[in-house]
PDB file of N, CA and C in Angstrom:
ATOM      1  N   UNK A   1      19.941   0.876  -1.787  1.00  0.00           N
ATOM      2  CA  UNK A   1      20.196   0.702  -0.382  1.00  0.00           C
ATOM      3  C   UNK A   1      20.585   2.039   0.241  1.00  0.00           C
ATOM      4  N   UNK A   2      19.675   2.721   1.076  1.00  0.00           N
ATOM      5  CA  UNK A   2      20.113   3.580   1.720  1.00  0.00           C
ATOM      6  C   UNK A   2      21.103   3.258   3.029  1.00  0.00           C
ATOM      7  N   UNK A   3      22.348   4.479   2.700  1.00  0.00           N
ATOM      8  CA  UNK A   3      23.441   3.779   3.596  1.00  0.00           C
ATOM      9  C   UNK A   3      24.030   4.692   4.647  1.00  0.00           C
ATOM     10  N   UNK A   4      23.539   6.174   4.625  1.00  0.00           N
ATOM     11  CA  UNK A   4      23.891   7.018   5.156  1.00  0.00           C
ATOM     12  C   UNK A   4      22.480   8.389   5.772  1.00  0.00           C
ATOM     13  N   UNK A   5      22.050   8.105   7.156  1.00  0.00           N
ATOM     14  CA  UNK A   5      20.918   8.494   7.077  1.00  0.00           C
ATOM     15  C   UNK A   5      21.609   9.559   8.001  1.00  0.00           C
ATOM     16  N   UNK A   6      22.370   9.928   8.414  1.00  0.00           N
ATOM     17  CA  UNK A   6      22.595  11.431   9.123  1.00  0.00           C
ATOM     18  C   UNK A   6      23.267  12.471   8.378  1.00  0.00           C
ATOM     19  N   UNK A   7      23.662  12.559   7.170  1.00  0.00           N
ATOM     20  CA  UNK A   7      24.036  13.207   6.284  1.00  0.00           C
ATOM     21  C   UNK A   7      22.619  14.508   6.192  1.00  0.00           C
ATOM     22  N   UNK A   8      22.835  15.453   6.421  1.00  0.00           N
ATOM     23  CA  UNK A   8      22.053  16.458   5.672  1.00  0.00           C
ATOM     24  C   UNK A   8      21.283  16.155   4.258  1.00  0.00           C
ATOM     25  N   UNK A   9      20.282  16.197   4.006  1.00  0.00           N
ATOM     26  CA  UNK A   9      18.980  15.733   2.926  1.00  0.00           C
ATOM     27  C   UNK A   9      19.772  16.186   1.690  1.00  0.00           C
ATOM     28  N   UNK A  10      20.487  16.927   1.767  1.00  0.00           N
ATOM     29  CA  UNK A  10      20.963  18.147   0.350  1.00  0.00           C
ATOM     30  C   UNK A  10      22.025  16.892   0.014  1.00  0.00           C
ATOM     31  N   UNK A  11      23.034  16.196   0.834  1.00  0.00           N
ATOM     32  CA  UNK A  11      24.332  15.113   0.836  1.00  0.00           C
ATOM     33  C   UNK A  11      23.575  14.338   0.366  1.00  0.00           C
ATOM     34  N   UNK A  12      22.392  13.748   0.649  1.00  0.00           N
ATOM     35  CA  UNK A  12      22.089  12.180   0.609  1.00  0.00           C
ATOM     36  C   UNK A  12      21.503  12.528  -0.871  1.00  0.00           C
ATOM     37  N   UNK A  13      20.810  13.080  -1.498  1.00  0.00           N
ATOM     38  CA  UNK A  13      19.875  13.392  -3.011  1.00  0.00           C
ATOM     39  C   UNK A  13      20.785  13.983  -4.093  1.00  0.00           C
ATOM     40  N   UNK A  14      21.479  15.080  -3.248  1.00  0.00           N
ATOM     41  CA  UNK A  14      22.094  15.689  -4.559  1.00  0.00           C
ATOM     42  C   UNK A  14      21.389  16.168  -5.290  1.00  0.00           C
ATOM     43  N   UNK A  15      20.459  16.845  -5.680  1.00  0.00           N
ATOM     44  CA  UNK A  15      19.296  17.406  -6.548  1.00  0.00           C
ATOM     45  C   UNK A  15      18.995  17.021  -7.557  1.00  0.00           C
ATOM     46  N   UNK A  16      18.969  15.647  -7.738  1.00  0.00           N
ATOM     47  CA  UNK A  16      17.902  15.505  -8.902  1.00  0.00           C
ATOM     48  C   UNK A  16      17.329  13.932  -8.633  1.00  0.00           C
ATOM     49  N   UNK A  17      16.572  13.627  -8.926  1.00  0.00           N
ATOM     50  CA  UNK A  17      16.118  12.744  -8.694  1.00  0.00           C
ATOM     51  C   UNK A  17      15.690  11.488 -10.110  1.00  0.00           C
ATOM     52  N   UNK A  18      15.646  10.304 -10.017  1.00  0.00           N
ATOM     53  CA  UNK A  18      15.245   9.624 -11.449  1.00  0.00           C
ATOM     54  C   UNK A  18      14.136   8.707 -10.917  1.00  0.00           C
ATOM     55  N   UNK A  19      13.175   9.071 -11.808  1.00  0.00           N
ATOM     56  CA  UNK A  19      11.441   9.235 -11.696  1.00  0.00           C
ATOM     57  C   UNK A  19      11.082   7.786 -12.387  1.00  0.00           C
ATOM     58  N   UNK A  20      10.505   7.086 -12.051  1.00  0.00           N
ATOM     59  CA  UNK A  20      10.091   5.661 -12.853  1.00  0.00           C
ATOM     60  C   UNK A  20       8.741   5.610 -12.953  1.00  0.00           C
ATOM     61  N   UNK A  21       8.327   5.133 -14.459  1.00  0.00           N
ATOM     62  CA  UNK A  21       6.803   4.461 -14.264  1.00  0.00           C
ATOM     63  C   UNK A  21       6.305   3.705 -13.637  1.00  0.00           C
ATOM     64  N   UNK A  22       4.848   3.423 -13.223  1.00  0.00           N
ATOM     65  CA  UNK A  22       4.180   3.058 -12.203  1.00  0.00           C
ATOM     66  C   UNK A  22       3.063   2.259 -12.488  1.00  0.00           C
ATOM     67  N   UNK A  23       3.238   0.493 -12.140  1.00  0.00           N
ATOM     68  CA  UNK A  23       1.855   0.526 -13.175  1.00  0.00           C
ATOM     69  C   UNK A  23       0.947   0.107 -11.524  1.00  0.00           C
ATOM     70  N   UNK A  24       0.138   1.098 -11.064  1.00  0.00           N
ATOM     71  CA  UNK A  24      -0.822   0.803  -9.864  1.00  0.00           C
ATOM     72  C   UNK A  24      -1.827   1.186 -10.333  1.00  0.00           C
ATOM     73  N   UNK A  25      -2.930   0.289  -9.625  1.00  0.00           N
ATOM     74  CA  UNK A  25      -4.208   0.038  -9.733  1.00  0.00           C
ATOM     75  C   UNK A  25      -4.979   1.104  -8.615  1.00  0.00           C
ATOM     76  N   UNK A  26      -5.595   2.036  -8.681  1.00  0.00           N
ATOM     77  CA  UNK A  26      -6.683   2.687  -7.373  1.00  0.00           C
ATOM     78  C   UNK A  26      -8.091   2.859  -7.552  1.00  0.00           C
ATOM     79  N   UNK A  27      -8.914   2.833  -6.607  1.00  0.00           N
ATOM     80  CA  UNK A  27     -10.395   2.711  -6.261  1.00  0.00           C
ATOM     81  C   UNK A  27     -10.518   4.324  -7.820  1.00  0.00           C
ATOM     82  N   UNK A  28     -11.363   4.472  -8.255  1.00  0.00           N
ATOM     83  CA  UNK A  28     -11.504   5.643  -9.654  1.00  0.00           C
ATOM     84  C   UNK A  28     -11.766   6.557  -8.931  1.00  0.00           C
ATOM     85  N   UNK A  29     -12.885   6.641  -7.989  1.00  0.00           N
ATOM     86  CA  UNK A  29     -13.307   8.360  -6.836  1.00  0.00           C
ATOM     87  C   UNK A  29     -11.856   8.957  -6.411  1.00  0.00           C
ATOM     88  N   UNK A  30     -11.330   7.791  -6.058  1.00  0.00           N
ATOM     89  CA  UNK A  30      -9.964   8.605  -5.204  1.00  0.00           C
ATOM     90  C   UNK A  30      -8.391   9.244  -6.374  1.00  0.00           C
ATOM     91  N   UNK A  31      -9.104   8.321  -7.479  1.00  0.00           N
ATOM     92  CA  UNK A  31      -7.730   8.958  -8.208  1.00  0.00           C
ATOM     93  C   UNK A  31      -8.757   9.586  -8.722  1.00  0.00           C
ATOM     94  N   UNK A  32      -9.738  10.782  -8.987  1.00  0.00           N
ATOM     95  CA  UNK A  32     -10.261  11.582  -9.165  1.00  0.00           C
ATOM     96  C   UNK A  32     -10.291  12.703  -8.413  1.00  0.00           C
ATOM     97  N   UNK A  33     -10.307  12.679  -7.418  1.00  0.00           N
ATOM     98  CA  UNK A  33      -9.779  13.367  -5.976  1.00  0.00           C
ATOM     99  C   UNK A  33      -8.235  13.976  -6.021  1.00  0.00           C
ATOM    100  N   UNK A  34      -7.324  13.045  -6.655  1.00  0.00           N
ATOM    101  CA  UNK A  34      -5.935  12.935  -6.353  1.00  0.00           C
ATOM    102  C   UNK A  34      -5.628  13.841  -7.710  1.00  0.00           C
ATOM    103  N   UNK A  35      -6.085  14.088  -8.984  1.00  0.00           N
ATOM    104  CA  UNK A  35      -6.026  14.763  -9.759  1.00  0.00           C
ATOM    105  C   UNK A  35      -6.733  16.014  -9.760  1.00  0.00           C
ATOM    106  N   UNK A  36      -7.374  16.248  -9.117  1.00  0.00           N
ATOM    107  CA  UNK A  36      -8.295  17.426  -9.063  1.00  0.00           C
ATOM    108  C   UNK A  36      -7.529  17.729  -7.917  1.00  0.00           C
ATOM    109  N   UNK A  37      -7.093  17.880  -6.895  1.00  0.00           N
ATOM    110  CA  UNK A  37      -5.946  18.358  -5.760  1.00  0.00           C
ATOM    111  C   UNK A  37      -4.488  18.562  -6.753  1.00  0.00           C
ATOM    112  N   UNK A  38      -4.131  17.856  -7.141  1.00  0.00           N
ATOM    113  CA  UNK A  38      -2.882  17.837  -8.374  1.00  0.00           C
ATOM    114  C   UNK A  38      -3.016  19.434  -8.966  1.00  0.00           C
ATOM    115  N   UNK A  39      -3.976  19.042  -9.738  1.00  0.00           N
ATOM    116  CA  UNK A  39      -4.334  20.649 -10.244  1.00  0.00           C
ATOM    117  C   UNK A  39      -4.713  21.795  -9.491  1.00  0.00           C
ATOM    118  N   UNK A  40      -5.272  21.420  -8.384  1.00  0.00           N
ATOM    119  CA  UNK A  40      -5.403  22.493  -7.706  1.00  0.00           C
ATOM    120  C   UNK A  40      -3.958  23.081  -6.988  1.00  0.00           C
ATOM    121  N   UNK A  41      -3.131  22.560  -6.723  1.00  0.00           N
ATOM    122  CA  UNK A  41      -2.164  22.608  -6.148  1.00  0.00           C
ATOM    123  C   UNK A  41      -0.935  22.706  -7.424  1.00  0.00           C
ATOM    124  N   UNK A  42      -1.271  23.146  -8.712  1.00  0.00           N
ATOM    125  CA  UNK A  42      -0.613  23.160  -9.979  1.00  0.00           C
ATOM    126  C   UNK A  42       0.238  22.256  -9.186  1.00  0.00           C
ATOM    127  N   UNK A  43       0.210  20.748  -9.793  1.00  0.00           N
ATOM    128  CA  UNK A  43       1.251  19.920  -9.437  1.00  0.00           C
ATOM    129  C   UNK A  43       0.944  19.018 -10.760  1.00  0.00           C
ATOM    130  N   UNK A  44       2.206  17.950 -11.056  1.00  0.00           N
ATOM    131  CA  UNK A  44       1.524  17.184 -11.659  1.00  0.00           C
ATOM    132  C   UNK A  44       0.864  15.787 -10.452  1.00  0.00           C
ATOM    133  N   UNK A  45       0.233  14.848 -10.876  1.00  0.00           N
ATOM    134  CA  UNK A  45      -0.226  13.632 -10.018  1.00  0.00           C
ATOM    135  C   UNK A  45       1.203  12.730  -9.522  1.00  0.00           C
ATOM    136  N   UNK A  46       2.454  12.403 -10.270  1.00  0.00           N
ATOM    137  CA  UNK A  46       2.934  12.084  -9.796  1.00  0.00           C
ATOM    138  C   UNK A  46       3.617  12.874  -8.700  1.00  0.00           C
ATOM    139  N   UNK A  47       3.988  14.051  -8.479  1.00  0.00           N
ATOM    140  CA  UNK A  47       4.674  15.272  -7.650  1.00  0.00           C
ATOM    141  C   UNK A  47       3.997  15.153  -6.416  1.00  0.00           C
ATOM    142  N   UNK A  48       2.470  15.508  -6.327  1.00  0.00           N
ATOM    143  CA  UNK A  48       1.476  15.046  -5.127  1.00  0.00           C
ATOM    144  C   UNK A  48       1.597  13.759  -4.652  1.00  0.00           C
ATOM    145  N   UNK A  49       1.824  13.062  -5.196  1.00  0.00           N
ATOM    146  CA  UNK A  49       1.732  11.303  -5.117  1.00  0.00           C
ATOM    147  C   UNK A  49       3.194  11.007  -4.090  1.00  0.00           C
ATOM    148  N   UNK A  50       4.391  12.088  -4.755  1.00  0.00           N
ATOM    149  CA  UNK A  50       5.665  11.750  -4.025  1.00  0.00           C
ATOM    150  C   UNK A  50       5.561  12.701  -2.619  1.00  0.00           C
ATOM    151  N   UNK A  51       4.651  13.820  -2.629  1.00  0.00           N
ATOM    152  CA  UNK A  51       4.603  14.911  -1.700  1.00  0.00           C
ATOM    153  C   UNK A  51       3.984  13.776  -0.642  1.00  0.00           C
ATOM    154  N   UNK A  52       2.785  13.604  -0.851  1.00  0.00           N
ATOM    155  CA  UNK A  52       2.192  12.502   0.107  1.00  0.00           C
ATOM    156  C   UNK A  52       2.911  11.486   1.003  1.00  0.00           C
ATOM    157  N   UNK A  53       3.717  10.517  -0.041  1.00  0.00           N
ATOM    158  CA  UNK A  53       4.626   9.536   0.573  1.00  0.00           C
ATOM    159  C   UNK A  53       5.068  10.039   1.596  1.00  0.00           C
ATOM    160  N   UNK A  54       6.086  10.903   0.702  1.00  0.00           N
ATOM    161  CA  UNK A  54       7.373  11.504   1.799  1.00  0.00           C
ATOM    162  C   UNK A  54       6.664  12.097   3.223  1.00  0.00           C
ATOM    163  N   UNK A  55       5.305  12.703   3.200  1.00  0.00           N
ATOM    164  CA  UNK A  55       4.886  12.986   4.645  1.00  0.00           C
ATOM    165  C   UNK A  55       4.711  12.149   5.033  1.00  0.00           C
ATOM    166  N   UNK A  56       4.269  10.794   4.544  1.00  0.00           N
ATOM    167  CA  UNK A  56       3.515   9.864   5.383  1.00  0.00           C
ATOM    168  C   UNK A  56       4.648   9.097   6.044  1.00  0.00           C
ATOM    169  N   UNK A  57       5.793   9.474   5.382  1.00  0.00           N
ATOM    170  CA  UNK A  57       7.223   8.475   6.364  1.00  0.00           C
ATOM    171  C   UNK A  57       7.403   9.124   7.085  1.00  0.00           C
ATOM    172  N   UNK A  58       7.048  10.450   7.544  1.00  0.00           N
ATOM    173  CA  UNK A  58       7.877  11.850   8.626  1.00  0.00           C
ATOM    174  C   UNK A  58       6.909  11.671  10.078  1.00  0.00           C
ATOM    175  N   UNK A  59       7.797  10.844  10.643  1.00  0.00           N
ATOM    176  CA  UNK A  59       6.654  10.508  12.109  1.00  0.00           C
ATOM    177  C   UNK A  59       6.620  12.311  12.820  1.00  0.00           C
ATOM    178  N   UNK A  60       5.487  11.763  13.826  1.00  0.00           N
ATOM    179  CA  UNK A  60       5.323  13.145  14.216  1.00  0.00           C
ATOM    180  C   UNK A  60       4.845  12.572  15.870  1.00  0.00           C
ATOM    181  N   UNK A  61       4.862  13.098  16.717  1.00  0.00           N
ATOM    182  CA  UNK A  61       5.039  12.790  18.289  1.00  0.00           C
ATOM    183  C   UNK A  61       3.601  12.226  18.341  1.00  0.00           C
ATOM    184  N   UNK A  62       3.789  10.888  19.045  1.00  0.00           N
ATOM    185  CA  UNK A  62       2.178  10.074  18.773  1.00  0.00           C
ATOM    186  C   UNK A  62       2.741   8.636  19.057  1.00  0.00           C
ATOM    187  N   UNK A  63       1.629   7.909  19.077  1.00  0.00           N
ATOM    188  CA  UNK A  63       2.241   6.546  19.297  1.00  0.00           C
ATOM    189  C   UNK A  63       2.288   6.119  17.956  1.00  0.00           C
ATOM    190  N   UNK A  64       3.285   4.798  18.264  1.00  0.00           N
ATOM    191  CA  UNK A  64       3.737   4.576  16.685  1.00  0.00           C
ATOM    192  C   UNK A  64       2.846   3.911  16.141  1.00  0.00           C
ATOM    193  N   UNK A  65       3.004   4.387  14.726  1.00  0.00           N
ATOM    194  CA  UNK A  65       2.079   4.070  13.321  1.00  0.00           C
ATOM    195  C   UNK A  65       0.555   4.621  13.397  1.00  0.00           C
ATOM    196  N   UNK A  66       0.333   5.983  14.326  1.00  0.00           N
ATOM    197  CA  UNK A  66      -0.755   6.338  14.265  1.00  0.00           C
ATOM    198  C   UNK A  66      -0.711   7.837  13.741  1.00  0.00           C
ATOM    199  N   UNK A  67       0.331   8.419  13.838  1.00  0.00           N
ATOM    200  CA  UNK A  67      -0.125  10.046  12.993  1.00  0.00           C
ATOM    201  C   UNK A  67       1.347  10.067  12.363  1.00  0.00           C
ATOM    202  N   UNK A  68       1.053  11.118  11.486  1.00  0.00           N
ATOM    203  CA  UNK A  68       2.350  11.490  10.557  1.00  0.00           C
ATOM    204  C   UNK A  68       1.664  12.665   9.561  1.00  0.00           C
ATOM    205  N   UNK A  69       2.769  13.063   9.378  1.00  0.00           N
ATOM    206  CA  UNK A  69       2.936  14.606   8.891  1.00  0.00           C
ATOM    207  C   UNK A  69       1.974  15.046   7.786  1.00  0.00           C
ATOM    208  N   UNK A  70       0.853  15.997   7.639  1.00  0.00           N
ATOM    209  CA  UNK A  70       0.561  16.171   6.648  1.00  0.00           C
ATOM    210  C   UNK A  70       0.895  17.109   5.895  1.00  0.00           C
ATOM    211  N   UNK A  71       0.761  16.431   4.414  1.00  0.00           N
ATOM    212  CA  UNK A  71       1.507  17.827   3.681  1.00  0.00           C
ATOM    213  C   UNK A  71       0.755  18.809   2.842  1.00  0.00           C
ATOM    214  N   UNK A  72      -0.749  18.624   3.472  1.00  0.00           N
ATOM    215  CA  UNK A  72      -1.866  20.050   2.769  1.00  0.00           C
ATOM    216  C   UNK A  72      -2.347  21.005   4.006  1.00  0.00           C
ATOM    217  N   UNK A  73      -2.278  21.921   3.731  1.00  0.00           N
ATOM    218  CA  UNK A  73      -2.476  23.413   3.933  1.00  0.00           C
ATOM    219  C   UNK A  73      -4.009  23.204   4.257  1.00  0.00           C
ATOM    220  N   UNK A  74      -4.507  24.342   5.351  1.00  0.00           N
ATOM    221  CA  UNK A  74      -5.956  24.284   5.796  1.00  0.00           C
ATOM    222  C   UNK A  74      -6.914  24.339   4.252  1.00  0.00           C
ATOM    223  N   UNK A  75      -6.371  25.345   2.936  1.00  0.00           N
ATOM    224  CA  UNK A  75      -6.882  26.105   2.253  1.00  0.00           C
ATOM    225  C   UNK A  75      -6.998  24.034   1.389  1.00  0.00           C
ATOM    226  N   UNK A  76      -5.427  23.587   1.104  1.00  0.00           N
ATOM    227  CA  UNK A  76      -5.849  22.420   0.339  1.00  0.00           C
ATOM    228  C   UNK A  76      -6.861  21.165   0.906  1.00  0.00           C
ATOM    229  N   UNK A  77      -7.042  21.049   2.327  1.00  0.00           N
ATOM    230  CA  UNK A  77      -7.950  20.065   2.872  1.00  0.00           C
ATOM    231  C   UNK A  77      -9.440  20.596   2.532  1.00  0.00           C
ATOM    232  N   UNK A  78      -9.776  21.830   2.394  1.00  0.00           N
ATOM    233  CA  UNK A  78     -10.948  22.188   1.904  1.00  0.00           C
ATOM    234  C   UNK A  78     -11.371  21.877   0.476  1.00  0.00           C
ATOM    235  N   UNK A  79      -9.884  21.894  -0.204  1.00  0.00           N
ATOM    236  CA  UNK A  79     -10.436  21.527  -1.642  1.00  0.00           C
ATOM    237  C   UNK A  79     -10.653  19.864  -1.844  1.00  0.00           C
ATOM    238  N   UNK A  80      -9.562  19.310  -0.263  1.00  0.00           N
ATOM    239  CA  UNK A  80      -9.875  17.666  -1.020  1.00  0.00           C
ATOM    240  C   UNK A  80     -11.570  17.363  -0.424  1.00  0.00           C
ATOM    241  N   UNK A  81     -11.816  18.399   0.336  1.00  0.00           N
ATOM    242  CA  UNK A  81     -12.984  17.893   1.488  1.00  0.00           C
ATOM    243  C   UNK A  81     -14.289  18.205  -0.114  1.00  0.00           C
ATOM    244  N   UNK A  82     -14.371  19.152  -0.550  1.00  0.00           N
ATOM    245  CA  UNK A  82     -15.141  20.098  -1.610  1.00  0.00           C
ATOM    246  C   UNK A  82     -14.768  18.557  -3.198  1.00  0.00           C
ATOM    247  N   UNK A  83     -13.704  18.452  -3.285  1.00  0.00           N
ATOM    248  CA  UNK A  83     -13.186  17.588  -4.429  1.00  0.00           C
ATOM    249  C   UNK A  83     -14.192  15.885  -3.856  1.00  0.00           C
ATOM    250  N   UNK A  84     -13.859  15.333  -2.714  1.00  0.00           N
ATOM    251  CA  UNK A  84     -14.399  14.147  -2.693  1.00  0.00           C
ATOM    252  C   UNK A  84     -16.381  14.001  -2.409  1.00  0.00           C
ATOM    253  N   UNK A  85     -16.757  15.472  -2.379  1.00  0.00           N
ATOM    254  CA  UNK A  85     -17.730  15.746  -2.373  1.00  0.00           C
ATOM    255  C   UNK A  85     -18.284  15.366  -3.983  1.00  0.00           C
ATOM    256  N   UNK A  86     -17.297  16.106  -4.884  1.00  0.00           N
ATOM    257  CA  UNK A  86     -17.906  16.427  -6.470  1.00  0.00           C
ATOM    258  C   UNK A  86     -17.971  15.163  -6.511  1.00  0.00           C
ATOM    259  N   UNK A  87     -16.930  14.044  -6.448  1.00  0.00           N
ATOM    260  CA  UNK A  87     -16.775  12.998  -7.273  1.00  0.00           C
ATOM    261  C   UNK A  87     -17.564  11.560  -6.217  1.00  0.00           C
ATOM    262  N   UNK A  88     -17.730  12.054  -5.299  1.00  0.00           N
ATOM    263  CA  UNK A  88     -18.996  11.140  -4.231  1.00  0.00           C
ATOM    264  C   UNK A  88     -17.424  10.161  -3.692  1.00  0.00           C
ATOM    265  N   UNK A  89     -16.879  10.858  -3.353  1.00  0.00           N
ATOM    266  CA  UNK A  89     -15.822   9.464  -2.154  1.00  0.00           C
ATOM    267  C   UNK A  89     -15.766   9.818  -0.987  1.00  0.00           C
ATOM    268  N   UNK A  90     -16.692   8.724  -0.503  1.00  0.00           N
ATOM    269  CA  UNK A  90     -16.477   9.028   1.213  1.00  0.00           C
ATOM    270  C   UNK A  90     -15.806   8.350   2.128  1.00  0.00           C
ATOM    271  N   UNK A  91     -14.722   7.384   1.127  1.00  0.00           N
ATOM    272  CA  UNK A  91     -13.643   6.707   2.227  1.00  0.00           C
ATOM    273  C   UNK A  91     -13.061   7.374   3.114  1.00  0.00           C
ATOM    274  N   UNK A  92     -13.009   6.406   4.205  1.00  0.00           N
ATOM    275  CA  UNK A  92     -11.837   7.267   5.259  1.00  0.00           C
ATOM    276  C   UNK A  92     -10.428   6.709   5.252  1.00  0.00           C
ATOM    277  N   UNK A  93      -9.620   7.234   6.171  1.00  0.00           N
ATOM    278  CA  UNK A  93      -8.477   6.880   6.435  1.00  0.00           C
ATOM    279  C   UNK A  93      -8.578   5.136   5.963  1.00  0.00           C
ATOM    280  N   UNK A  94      -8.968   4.286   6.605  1.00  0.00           N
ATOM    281  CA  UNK A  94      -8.494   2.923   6.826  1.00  0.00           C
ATOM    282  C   UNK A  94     -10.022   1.964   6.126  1.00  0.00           C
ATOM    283  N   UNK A  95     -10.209   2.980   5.249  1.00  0.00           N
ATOM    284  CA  UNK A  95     -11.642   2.248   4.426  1.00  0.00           C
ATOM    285  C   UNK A  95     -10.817   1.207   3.256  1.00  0.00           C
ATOM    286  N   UNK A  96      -9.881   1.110   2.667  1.00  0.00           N
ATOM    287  CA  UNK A  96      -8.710   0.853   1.900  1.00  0.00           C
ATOM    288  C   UNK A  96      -8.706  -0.763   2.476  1.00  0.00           C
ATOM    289  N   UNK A  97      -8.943  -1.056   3.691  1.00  0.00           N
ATOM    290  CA  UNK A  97      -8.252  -2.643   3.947  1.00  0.00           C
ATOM    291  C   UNK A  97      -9.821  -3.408   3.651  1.00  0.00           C
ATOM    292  N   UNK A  98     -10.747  -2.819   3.886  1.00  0.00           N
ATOM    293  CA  UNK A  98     -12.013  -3.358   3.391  1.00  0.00           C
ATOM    294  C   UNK A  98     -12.031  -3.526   1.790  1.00  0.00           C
ATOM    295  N   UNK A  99     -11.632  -2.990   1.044  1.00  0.00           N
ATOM    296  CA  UNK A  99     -11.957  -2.716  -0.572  1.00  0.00           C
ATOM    297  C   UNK A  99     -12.168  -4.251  -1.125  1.00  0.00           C
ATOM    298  N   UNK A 100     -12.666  -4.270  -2.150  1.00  0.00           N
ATOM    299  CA  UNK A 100     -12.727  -5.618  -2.954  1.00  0.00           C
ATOM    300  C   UNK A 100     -12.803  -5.073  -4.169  1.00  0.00           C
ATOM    301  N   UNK A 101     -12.084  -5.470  -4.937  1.00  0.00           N
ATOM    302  CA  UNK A 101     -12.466  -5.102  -6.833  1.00  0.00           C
ATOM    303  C   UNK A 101     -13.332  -5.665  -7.639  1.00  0.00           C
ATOM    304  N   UNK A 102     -14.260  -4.699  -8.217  1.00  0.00           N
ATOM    305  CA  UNK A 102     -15.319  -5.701  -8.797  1.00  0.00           C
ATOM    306  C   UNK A 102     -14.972  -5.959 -10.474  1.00  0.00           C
ATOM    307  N   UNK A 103     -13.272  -5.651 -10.874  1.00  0.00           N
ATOM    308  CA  UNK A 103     -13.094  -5.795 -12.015  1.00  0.00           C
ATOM    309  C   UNK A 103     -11.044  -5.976 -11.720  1.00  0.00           C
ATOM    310  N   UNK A 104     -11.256  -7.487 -10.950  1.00  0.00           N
ATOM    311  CA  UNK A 104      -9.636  -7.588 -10.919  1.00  0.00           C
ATOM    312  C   UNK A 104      -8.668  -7.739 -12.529  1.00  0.00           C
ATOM    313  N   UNK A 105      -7.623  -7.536 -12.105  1.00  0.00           N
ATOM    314  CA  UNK A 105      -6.810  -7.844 -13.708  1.00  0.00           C
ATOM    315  C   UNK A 105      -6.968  -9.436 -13.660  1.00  0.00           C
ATOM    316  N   UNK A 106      -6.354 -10.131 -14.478  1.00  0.00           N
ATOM    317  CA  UNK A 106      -6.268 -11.513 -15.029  1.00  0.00           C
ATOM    318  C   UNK A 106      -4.929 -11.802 -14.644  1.00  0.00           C
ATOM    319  N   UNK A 107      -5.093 -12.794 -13.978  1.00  0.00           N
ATOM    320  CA  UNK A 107      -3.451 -13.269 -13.546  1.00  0.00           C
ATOM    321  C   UNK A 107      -2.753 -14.044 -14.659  1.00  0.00           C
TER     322      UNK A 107
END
């Protein structure tokens, strides 16, 4: 429960953080994309994965729930633009609510 949101970022974390496994499912082009940016950006996948989040909560002047902060560099949007090229993904932003799995897990 977060309980104190005007505290300076350094008060509220304290520097270190405790990291949990993850068991999520993604489309294969895009977590191909997401590892090949990882590396390009010497990161590991989870580090990018938390870099991402955290921009995507940082509103930015716009109407709400339509833009928010990005956290790649002109130089890294070229590599995801060059990366979803190699691996053929041409989703966009809001291609994600269309998806269907053609290999769901077993309930």
């Amino acid at each position: 429960m977060i309980t104190d949101l005007t505290s300076p970022p350094s008060a509220r974390i304290g520097g270190t953080v405790e990291r949990v496994q993850i068991g999520a499912r993604m489309e294969k082009r895009m977590v191909q994309v997401l590892k090949g940016l990882a590396e390009f950006k010497d990161m590991t996948l989870g580090e990018l994965l938390e870099e991402i989040v955290l921009h995507s909560f940082e509103p930015v002047p716009g109407h709400e729930g339509q833009q928010c902060a990005s956290p790649h560099s002109a130089r890294s949007l070229q590599a995801i633009a060059d990366l979803k090229k190699v691996y053929g993904m041409e989703h966009g932003k809001h291609d994600s609510y269309d998806f269907t799995c053609d290999n769901p897990q077993p309930e």
